[in-house]
Protein backbone atom coordinates (compact mmCIF):
# COMPACT_ATOMS: atom_id res chain seq x y z
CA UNK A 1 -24.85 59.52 15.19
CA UNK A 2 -27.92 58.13 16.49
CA UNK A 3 -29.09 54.43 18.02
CA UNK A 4 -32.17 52.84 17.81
CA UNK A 5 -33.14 50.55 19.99
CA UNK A 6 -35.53 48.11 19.85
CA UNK A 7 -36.48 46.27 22.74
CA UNK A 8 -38.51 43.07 23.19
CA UNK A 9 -39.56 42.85 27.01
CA UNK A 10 -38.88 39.35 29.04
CA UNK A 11 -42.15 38.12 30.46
CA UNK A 12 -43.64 35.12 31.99
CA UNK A 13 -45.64 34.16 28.24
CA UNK A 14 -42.70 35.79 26.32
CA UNK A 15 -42.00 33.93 23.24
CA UNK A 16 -39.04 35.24 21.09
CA UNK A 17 -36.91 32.77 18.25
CA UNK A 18 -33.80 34.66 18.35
CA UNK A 19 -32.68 32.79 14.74
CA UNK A 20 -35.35 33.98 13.01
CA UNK A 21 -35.13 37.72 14.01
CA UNK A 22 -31.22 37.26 13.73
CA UNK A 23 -31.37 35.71 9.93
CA UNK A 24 -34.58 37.00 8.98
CA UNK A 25 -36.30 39.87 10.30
CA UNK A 26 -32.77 41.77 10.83
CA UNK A 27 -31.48 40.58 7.20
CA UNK A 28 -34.60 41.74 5.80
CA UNK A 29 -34.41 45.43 7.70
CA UNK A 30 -30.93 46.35 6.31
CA UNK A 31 -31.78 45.67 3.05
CA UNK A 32 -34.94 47.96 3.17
CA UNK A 33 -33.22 50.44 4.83
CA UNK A 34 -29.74 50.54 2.71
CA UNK A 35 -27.57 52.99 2.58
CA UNK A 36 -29.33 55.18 5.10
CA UNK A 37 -28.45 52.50 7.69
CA UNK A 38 -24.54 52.74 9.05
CA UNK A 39 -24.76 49.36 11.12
CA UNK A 40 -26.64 47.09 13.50
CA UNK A 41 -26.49 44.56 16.32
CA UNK A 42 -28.36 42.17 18.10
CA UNK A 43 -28.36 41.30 22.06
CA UNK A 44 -30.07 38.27 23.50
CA UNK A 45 -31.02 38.42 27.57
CA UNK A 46 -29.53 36.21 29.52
CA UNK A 47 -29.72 37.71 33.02
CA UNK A 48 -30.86 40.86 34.87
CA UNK A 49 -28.38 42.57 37.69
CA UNK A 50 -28.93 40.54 40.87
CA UNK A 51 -27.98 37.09 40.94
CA UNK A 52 -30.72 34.82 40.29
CA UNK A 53 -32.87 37.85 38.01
CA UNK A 54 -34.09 37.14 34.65
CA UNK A 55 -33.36 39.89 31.93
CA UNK A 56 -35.55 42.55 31.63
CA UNK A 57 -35.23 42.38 27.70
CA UNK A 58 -35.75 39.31 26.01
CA UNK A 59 -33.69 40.45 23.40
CA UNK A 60 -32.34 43.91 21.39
CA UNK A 61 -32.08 45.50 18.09
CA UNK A 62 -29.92 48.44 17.72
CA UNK A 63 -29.48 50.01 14.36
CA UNK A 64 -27.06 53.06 14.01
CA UNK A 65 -28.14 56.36 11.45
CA UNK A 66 -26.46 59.64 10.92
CA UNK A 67 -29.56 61.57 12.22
CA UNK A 68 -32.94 60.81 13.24
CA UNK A 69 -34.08 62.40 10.06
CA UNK A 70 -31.94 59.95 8.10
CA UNK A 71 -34.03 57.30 10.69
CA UNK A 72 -37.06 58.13 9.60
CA UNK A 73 -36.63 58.56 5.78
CA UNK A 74 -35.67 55.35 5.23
CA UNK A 75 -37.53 53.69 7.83
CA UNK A 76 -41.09 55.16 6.67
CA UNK A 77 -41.57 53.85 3.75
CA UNK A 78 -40.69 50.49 4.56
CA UNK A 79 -42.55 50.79 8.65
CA UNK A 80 -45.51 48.40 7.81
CA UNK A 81 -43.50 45.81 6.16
CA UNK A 82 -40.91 45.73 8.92
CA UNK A 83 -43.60 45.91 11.79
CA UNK A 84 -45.78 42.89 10.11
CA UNK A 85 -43.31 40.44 10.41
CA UNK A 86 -42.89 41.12 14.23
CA UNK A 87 -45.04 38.04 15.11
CA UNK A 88 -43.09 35.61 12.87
CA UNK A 89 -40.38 35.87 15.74
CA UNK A 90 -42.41 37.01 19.12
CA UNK A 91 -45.44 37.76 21.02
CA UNK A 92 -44.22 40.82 22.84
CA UNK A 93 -44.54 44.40 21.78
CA UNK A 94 -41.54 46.20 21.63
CA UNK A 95 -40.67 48.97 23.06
CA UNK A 96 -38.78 51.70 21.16
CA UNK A 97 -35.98 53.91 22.30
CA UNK A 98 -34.14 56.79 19.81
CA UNK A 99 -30.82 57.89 21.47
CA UNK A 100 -27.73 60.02 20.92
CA UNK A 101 -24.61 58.42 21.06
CA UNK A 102 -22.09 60.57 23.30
CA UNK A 103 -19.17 58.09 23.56
């Protein structure tokens, strides 16, 4: 099983509505990518690992597949729609991460 994450980096001008990728954006990617997509959760930043530090990540969007093929079959067709409704919810550019899940 693979994760992909999606992550929205915290900055100074960061804008993010966290309700509207929650109900919206994420609503809207699991229907697109059906089947082919075997869950998905969301993480909102609330601190970074000394006291005092902001989060590095505004917020996160993991979505689990069987394979990265699986990934990118059903993400492909649907990439532009998903990707053009990124500044309905933020500023930022996020930064993608495809891993392996071990444990």
């Amino acid at each position: 099983m693979i994760k992909v994450s999606v992550m929205y980096p915290n900055t100074s001008d960061a804008n993010f509505d966290i309700e509207y990728y929650c109900n919206t954006h994420m609503t809207m990617v699991g229907s697109l990518l059906g089947d082919a997509l075997k869950g998905s959760n969301v993480d909102h930043g609330l601190a970074g690992g000394a006291p005092g530090e902001g989060a590095p990540f505004i917020a996160m969007g993991h979505l689990l597949f069987d394979s990265v093929d699986s990934f990118q079959n059903a993400f492909g067709p649907h990439a532009e729609k998903i990707m053009a409704d990124i500044p309905n919810y933020t500023n930022t550019q996020p930064q993608i991460q495809i891993s392996e899940i071990k444990a």
